[in-house]
Protein backbone atom coordinates (compact mmCIF):
# COMPACT_ATOMS: atom_id res chain seq x y z
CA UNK A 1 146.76 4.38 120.86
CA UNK A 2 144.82 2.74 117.98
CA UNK A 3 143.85 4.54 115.29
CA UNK A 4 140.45 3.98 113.41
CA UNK A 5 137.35 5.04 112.49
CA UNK A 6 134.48 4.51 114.52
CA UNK A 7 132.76 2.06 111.95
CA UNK A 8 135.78 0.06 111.47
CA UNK A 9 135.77 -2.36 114.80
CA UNK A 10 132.14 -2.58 114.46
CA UNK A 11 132.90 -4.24 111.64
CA UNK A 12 135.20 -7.12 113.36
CA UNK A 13 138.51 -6.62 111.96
CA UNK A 14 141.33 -9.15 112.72
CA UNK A 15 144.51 -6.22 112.77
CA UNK A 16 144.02 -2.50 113.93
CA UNK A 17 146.73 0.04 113.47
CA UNK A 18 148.27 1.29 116.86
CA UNK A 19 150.48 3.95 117.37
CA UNK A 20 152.55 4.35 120.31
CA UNK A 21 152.87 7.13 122.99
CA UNK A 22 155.59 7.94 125.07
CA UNK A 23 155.96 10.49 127.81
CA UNK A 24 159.50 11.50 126.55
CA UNK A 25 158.81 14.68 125.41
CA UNK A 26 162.75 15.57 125.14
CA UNK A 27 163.01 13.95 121.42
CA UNK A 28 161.44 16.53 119.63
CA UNK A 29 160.81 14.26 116.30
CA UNK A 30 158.77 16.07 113.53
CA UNK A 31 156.92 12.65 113.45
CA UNK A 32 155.95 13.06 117.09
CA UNK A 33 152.01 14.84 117.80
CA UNK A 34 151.82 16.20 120.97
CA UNK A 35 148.49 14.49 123.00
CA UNK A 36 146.73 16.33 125.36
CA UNK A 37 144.32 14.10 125.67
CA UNK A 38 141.57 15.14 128.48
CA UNK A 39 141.53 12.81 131.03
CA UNK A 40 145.09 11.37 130.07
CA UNK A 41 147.76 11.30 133.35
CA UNK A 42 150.45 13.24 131.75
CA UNK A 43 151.04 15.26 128.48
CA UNK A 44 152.56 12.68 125.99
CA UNK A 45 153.24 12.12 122.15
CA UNK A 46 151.93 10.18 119.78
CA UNK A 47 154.74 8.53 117.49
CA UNK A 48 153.37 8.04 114.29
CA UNK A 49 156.46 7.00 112.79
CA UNK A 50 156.37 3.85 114.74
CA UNK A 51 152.69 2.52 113.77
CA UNK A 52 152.06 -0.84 113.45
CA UNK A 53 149.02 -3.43 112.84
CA UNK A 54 148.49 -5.78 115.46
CA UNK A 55 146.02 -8.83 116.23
CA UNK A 56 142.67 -7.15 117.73
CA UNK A 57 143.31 -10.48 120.34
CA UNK A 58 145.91 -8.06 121.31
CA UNK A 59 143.97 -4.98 121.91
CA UNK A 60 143.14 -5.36 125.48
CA UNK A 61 140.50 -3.21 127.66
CA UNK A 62 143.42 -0.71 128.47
CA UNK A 63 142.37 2.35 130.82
CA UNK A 64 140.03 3.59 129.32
CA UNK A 65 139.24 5.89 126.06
CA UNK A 66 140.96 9.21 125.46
CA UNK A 67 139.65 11.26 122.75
CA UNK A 68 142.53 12.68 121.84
CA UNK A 69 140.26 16.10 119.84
CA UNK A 70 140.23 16.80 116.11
CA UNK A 71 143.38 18.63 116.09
CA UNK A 72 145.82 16.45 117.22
CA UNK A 73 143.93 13.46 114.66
CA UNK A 74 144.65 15.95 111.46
CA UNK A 75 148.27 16.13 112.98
CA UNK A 76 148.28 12.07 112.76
CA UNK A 77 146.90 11.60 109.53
CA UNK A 78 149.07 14.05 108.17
CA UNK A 79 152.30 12.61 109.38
CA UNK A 80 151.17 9.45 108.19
CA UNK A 81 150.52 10.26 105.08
CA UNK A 82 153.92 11.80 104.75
CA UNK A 83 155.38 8.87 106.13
CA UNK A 84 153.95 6.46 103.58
CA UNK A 85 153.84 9.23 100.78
CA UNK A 86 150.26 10.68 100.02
CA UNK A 87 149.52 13.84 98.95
């Protein structure tokens, strides 16, 4: 799942931040978000707490875009900025 705004690969960056998901719901990590993504194949979470920038000649044409809703985006930015420490 990459996380970004929509101006920022307009702009032709070289790295994007990605998060994982997983369909192992069993974990129950407080830096795991819940995705119910419309249009996704099954429920899954997003885990923030292993984010990471990759190449954009990484970033393939995947399956498709999931808009993942404004809820579960506040839940992301919020675990990431406890992760990294922001108020």
């Amino acid at each position: 799942m990459m996380i970004t705004a929509d101006r920022v690969p307009a702009a032709g960056p070289r790295t994007v931040h990605v998060v994982p998901l997983t369909a192992n719901l069993t974990r129950g990590l407080w830096a795991e978000v819940p995705i119910a993504a419309e249009g996704a194949l099954q429920p899954s979470a997003a885990q923030v707490h292993l984010g990471t920038a990759v190449s954009t000649a990484r970033i393939g044409t995947g399956s498709g875009d999931l808009n993942v809703g404004p809820a579960a985006v506040s839940q992301i930015r919020s675990v990431l900025s406890d992760l990294v420490d922001l108020p």
